[in-house]
PDB file of N, CA and C in Angstrom:
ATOM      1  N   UNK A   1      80.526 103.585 -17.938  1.00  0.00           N
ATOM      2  CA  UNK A   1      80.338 102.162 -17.750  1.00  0.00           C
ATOM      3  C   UNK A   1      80.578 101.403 -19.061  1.00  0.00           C
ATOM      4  N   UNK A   2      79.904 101.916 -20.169  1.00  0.00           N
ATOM      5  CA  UNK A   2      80.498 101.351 -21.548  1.00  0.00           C
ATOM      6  C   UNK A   2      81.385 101.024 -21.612  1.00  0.00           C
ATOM      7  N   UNK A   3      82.140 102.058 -21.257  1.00  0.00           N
ATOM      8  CA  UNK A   3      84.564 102.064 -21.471  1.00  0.00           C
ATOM      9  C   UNK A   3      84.539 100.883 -20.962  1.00  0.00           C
ATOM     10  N   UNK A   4      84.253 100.730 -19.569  1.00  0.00           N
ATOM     11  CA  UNK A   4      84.771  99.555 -18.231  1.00  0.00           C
ATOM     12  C   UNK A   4      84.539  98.527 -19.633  1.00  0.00           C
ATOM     13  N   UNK A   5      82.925  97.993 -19.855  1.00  0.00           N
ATOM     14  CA  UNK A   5      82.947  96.835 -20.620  1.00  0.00           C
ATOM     15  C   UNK A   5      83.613  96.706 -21.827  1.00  0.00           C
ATOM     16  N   UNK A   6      83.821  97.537 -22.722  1.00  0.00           N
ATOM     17  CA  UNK A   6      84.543  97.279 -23.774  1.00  0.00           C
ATOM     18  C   UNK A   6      86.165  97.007 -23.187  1.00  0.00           C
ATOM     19  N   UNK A   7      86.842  97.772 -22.417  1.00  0.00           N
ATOM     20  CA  UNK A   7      87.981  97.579 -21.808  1.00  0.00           C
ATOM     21  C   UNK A   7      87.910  95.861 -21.589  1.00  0.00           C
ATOM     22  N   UNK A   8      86.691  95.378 -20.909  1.00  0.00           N
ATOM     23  CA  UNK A   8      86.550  94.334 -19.926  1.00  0.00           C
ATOM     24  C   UNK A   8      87.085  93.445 -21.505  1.00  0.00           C
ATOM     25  N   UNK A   9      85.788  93.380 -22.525  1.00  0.00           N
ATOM     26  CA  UNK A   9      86.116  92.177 -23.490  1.00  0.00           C
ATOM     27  C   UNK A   9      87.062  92.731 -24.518  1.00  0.00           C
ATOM     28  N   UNK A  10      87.562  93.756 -23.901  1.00  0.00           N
ATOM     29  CA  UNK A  10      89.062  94.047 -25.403  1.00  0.00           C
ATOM     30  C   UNK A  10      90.204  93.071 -24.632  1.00  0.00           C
ATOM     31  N   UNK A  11      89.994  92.553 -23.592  1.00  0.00           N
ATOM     32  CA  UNK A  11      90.665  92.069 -22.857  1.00  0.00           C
ATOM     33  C   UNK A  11      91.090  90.602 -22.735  1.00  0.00           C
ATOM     34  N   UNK A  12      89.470  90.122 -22.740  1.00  0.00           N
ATOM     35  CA  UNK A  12      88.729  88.722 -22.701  1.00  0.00           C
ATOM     36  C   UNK A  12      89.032  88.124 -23.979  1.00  0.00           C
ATOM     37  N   UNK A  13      88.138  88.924 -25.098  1.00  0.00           N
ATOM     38  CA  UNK A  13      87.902  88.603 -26.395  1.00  0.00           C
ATOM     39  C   UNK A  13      88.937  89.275 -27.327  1.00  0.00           C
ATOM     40  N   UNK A  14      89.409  88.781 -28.973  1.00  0.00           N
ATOM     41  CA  UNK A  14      89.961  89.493 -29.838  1.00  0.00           C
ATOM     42  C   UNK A  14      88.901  90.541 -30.123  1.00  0.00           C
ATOM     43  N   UNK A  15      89.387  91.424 -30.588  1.00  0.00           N
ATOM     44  CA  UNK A  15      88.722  92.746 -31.078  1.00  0.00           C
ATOM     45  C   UNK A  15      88.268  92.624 -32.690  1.00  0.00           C
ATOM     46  N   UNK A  16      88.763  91.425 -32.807  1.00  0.00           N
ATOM     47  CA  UNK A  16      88.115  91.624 -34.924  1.00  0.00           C
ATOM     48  C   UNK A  16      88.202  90.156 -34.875  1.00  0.00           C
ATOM     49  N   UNK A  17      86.972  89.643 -35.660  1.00  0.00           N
ATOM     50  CA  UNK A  17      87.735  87.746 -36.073  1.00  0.00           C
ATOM     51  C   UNK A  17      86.988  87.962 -37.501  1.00  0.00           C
ATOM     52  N   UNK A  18      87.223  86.540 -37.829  1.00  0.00           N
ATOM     53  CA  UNK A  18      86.973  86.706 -39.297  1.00  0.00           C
ATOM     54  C   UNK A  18      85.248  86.386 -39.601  1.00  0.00           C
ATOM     55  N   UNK A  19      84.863  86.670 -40.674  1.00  0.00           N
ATOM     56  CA  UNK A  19      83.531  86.634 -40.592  1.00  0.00           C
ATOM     57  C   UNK A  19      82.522  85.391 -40.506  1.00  0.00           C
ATOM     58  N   UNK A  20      83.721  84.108 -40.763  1.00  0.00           N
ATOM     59  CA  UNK A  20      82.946  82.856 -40.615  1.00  0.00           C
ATOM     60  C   UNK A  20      83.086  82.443 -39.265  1.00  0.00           C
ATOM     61  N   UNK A  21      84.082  82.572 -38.617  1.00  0.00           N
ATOM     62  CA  UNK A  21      84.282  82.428 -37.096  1.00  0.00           C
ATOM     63  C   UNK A  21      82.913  83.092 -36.743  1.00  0.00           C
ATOM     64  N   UNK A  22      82.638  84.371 -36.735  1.00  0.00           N
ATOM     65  CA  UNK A  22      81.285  85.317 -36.126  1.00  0.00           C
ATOM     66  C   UNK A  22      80.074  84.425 -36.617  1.00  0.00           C
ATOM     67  N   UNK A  23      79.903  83.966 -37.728  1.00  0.00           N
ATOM     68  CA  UNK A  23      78.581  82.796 -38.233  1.00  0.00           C
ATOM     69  C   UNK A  23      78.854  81.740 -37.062  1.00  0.00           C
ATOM     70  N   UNK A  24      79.826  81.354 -37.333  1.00  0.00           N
ATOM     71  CA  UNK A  24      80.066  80.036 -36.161  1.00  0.00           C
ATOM     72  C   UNK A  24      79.470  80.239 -34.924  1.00  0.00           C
ATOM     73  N   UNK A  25      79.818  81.479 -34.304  1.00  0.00           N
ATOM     74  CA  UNK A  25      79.397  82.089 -33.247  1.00  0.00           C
ATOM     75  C   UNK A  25      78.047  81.916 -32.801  1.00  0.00           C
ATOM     76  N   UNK A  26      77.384  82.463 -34.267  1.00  0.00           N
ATOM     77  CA  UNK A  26      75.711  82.965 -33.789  1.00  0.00           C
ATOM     78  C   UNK A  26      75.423  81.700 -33.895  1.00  0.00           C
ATOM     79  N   UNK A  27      75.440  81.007 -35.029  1.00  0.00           N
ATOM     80  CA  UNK A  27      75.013  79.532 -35.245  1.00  0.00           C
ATOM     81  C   UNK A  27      75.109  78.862 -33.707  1.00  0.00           C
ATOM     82  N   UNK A  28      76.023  78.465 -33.017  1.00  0.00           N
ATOM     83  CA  UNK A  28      76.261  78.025 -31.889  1.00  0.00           C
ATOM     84  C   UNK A  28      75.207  78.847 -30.546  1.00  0.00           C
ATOM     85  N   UNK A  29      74.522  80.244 -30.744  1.00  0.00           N
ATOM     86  CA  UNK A  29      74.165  80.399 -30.206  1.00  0.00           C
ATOM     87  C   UNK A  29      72.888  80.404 -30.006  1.00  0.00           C
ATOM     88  N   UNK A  30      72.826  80.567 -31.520  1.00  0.00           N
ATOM     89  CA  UNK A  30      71.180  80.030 -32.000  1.00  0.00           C
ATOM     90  C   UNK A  30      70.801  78.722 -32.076  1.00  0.00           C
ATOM     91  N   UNK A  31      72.030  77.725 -31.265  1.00  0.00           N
ATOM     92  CA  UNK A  31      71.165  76.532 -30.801  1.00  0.00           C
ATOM     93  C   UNK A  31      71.233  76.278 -29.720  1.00  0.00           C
ATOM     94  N   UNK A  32      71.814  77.164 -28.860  1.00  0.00           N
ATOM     95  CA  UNK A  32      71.946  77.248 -27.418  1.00  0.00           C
ATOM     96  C   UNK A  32      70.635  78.154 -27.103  1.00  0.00           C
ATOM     97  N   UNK A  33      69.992  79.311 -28.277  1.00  0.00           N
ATOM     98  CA  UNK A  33      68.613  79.592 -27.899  1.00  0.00           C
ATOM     99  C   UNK A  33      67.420  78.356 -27.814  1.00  0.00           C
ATOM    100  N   UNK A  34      67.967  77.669 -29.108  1.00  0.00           N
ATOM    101  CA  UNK A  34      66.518  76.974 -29.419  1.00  0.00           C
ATOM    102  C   UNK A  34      66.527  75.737 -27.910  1.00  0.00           C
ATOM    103  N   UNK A  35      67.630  75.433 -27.501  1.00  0.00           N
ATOM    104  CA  UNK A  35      67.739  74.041 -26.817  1.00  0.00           C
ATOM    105  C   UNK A  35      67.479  74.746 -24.932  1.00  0.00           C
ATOM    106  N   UNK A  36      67.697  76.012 -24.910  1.00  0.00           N
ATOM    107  CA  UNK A  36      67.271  76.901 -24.166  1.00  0.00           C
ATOM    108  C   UNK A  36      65.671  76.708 -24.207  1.00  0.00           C
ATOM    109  N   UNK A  37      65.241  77.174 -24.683  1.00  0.00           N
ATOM    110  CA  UNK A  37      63.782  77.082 -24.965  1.00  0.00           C
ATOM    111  C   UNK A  37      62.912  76.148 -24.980  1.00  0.00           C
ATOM    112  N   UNK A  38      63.629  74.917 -25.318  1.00  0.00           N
ATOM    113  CA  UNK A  38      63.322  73.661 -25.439  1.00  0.00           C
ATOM    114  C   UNK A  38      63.239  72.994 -23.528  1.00  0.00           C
ATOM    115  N   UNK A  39      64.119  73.638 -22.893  1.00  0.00           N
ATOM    116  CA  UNK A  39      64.449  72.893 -21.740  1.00  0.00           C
ATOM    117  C   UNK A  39      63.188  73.974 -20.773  1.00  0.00           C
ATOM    118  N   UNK A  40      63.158  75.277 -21.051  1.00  0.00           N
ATOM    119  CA  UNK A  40      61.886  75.553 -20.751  1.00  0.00           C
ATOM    120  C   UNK A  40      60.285  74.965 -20.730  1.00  0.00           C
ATOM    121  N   UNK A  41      60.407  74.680 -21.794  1.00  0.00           N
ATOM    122  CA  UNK A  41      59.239  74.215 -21.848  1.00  0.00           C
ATOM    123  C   UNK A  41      58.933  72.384 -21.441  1.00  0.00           C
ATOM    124  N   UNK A  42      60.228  72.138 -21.146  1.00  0.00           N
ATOM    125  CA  UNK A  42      59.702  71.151 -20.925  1.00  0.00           C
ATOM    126  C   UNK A  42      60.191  70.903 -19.085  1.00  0.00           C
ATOM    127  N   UNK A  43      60.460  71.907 -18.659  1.00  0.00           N
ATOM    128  CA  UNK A  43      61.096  72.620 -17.362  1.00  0.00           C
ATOM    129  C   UNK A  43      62.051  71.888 -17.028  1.00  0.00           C
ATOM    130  N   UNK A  44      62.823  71.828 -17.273  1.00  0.00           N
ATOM    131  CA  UNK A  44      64.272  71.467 -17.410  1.00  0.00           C
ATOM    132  C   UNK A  44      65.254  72.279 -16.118  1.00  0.00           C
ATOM    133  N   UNK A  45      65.234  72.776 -15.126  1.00  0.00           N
ATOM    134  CA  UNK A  45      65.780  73.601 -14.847  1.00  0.00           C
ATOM    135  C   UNK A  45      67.044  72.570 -13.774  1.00  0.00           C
ATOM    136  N   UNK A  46      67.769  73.053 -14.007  1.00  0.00           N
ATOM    137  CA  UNK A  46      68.406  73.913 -14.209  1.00  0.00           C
ATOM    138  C   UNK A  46      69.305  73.976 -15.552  1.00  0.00           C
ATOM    139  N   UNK A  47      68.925  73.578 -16.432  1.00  0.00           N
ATOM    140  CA  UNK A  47      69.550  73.928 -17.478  1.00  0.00           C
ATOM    141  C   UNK A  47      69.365  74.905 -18.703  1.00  0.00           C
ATOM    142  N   UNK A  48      67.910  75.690 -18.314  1.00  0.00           N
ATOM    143  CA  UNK A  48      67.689  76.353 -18.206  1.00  0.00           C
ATOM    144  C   UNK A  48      68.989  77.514 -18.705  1.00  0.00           C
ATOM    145  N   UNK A  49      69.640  77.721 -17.575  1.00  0.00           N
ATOM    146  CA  UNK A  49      70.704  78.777 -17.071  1.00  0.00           C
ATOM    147  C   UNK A  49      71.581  78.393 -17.419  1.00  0.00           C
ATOM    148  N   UNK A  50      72.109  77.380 -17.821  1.00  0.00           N
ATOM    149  CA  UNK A  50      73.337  76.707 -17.872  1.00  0.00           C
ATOM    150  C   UNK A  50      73.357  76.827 -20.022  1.00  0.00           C
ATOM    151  N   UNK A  51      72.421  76.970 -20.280  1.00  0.00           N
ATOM    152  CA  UNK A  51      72.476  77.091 -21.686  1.00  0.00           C
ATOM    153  C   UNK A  51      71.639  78.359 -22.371  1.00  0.00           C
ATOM    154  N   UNK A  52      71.544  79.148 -21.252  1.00  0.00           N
ATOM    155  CA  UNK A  52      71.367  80.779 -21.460  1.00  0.00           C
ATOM    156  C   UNK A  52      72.641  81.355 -21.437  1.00  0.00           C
ATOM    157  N   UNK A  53      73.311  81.293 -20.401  1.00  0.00           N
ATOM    158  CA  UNK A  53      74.481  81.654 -19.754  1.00  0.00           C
ATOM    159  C   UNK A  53      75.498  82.241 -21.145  1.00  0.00           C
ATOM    160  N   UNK A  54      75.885  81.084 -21.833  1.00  0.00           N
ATOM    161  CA  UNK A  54      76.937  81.154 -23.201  1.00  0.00           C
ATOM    162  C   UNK A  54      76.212  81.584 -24.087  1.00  0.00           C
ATOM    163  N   UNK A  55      74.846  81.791 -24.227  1.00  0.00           N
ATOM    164  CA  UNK A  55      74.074  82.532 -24.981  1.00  0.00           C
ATOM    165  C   UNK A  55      74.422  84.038 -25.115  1.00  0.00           C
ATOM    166  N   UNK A  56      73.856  84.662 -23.798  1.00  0.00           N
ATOM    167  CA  UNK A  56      74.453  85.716 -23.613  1.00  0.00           C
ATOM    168  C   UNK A  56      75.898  85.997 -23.483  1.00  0.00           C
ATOM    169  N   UNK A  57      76.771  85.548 -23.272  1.00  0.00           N
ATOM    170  CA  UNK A  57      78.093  85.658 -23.489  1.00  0.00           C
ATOM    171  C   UNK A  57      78.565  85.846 -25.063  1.00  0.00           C
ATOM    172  N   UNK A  58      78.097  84.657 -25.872  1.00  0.00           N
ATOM    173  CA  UNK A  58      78.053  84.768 -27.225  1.00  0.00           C
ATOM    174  C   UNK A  58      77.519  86.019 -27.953  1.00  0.00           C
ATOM    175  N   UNK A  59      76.417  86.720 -27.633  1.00  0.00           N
ATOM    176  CA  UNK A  59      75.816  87.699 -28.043  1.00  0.00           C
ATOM    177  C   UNK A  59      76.531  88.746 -27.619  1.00  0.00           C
ATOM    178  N   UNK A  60      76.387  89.539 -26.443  1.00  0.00           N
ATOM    179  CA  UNK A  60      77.453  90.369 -25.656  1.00  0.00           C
ATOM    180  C   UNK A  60      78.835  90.201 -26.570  1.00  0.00           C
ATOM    181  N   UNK A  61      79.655  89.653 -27.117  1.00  0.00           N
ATOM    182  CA  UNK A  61      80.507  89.502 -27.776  1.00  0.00           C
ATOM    183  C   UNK A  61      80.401  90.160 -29.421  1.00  0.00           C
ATOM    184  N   UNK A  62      79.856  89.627 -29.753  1.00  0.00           N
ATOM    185  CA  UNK A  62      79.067  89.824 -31.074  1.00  0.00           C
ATOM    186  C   UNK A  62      78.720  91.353 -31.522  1.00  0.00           C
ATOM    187  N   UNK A  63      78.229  91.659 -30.408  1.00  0.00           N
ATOM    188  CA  UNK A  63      77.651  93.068 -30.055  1.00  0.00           C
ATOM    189  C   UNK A  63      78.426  94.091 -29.740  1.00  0.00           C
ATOM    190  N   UNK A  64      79.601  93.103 -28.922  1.00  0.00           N
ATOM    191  CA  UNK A  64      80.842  94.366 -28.902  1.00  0.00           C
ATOM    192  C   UNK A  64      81.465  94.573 -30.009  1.00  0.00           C
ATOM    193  N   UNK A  65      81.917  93.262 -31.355  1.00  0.00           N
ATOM    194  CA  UNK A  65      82.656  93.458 -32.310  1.00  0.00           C
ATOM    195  C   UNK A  65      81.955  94.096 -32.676  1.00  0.00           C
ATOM    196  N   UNK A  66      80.543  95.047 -32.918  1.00  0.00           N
ATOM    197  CA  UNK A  66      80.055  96.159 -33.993  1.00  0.00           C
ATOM    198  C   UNK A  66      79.192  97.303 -33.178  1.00  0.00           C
ATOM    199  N   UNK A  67      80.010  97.289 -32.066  1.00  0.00           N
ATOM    200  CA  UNK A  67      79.846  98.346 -31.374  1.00  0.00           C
ATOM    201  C   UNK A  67      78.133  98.628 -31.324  1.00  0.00           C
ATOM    202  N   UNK A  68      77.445  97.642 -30.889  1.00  0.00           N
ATOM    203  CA  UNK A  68      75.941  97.972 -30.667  1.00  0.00           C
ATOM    204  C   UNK A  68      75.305  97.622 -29.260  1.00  0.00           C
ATOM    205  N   UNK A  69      75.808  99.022 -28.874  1.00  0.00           N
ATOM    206  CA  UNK A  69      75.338  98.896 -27.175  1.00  0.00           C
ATOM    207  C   UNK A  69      74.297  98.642 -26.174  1.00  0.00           C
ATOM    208  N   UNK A  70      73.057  98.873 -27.128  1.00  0.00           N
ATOM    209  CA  UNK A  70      71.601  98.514 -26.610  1.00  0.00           C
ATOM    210  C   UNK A  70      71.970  97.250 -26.495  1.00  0.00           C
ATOM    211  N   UNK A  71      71.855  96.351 -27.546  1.00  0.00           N
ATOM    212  CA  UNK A  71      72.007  94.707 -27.662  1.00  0.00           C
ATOM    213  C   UNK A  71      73.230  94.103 -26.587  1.00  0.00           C
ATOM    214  N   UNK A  72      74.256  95.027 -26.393  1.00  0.00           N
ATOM    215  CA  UNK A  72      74.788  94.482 -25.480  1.00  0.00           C
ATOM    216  C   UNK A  72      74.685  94.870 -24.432  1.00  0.00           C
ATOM    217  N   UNK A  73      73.889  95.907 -23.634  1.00  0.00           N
ATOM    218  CA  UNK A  73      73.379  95.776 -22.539  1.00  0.00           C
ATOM    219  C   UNK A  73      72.987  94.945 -22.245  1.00  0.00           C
ATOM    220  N   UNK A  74      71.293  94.778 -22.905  1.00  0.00           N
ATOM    221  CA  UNK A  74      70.029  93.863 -22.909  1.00  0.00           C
ATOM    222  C   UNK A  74      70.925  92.666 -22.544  1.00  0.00           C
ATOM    223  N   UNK A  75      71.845  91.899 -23.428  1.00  0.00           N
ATOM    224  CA  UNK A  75      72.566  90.764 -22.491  1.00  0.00           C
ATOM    225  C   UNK A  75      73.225  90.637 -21.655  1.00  0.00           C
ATOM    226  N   UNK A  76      73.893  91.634 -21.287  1.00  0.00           N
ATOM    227  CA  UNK A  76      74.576  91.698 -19.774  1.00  0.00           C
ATOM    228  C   UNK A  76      73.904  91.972 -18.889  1.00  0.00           C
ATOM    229  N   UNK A  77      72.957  92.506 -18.835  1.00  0.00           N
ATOM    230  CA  UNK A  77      71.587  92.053 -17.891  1.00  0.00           C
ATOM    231  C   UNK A  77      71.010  90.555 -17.878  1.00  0.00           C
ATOM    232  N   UNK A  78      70.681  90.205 -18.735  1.00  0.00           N
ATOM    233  CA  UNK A  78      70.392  88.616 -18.587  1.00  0.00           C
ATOM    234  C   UNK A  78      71.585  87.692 -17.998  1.00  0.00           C
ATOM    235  N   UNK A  79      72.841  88.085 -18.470  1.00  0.00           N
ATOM    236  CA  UNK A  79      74.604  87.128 -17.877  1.00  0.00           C
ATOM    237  C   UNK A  79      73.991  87.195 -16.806  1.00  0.00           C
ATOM    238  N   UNK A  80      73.617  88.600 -15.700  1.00  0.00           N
ATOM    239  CA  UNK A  80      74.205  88.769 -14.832  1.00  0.00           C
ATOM    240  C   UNK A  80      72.636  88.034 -13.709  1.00  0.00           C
ATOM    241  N   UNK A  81      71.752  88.090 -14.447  1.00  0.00           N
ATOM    242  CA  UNK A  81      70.880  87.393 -13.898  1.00  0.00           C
ATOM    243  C   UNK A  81      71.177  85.958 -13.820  1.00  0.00           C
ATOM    244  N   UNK A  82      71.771  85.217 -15.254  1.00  0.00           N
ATOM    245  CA  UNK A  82      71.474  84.117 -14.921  1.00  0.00           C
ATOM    246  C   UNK A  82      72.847  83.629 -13.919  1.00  0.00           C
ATOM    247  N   UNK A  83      74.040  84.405 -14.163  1.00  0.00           N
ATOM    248  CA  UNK A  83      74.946  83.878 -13.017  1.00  0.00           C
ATOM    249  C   UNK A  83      74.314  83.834 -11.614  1.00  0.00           C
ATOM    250  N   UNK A  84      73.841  85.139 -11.242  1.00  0.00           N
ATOM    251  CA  UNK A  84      72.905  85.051  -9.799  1.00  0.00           C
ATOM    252  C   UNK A  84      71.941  83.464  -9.776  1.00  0.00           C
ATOM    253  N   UNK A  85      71.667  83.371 -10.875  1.00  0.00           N
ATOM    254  CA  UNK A  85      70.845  82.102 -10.465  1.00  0.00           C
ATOM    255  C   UNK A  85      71.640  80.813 -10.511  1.00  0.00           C
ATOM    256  N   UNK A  86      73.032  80.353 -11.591  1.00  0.00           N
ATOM    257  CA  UNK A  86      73.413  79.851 -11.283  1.00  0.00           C
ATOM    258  C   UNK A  86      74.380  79.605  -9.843  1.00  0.00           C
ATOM    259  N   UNK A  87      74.681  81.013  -9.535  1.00  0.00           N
ATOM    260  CA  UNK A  87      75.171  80.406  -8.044  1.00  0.00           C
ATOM    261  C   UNK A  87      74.700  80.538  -7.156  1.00  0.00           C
ATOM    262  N   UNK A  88      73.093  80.795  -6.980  1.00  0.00           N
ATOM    263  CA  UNK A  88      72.247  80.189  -6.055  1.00  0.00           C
ATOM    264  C   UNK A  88      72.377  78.788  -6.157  1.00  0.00           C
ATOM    265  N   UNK A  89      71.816  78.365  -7.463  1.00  0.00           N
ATOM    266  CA  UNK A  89      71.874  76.829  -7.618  1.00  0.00           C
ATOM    267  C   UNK A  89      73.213  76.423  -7.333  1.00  0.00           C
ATOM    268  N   UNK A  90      74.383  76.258  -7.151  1.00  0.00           N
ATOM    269  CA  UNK A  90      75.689  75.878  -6.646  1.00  0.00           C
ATOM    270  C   UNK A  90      75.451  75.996  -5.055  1.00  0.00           C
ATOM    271  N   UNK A  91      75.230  76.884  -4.977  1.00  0.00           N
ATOM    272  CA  UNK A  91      75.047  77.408  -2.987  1.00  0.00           C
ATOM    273  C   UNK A  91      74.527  76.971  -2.429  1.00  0.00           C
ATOM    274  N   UNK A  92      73.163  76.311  -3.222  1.00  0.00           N
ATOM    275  CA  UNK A  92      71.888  75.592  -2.483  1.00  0.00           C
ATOM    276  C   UNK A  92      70.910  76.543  -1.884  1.00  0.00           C
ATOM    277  N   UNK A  93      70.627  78.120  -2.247  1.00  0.00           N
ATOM    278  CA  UNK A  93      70.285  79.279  -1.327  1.00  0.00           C
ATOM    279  C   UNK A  93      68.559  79.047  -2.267  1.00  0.00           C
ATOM    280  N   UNK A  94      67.950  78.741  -1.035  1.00  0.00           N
ATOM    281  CA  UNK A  94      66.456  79.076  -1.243  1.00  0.00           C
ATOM    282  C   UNK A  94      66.099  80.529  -1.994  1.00  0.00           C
ATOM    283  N   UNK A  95      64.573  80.595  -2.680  1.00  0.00           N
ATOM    284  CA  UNK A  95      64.245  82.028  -2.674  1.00  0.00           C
ATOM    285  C   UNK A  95      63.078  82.369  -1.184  1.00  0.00           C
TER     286      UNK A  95
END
């Protein structure tokens, strides 16, 4: 299953960028955590998901350029949650 995903973002993503691009990256994602968090607490939803979403995408990425597979599990479990929730919310599907 590893292969599949690395295959998946050798595909998606470049395989090397430069090291300020990767700052850019986290930076961007570490305010998509904080504003994440922010919309929690003040229950914001659905945006919520909508600014988790590129979170984990951003990370999952990150994680593939240095080959650290725990960390990129752990977020492709969350992608795949929050897509399920965003396309409930698109669908209109009750829980």
């Amino acid at each position: 299953m590893d292969n599949f995903i690395n295959s998946f973002f050798g595909k998606l993503f470049p395989s090397a960028i430069s090291p300020k691009t990767e700052e850019l990256l986290k930076n961007i994602a570490l305010l998509l955590g904080i504003l994440s968090a922010i919309a929690i607490i003040f229950d914001l939803y659905p945006l919520t998901m909508f600014l988790s979403f590129p979170f984990c995408v951003i990370w999952i990425y990150c994680a593939w350029l240095h080959t650290e597979p725990q960390l990129k599990w752990v977020n492709l479990i969350f992608l795949l949650i929050y897509a399920f929730g965003i396309g409930r919310y698109f669908f209109g599907i009750d829980a």
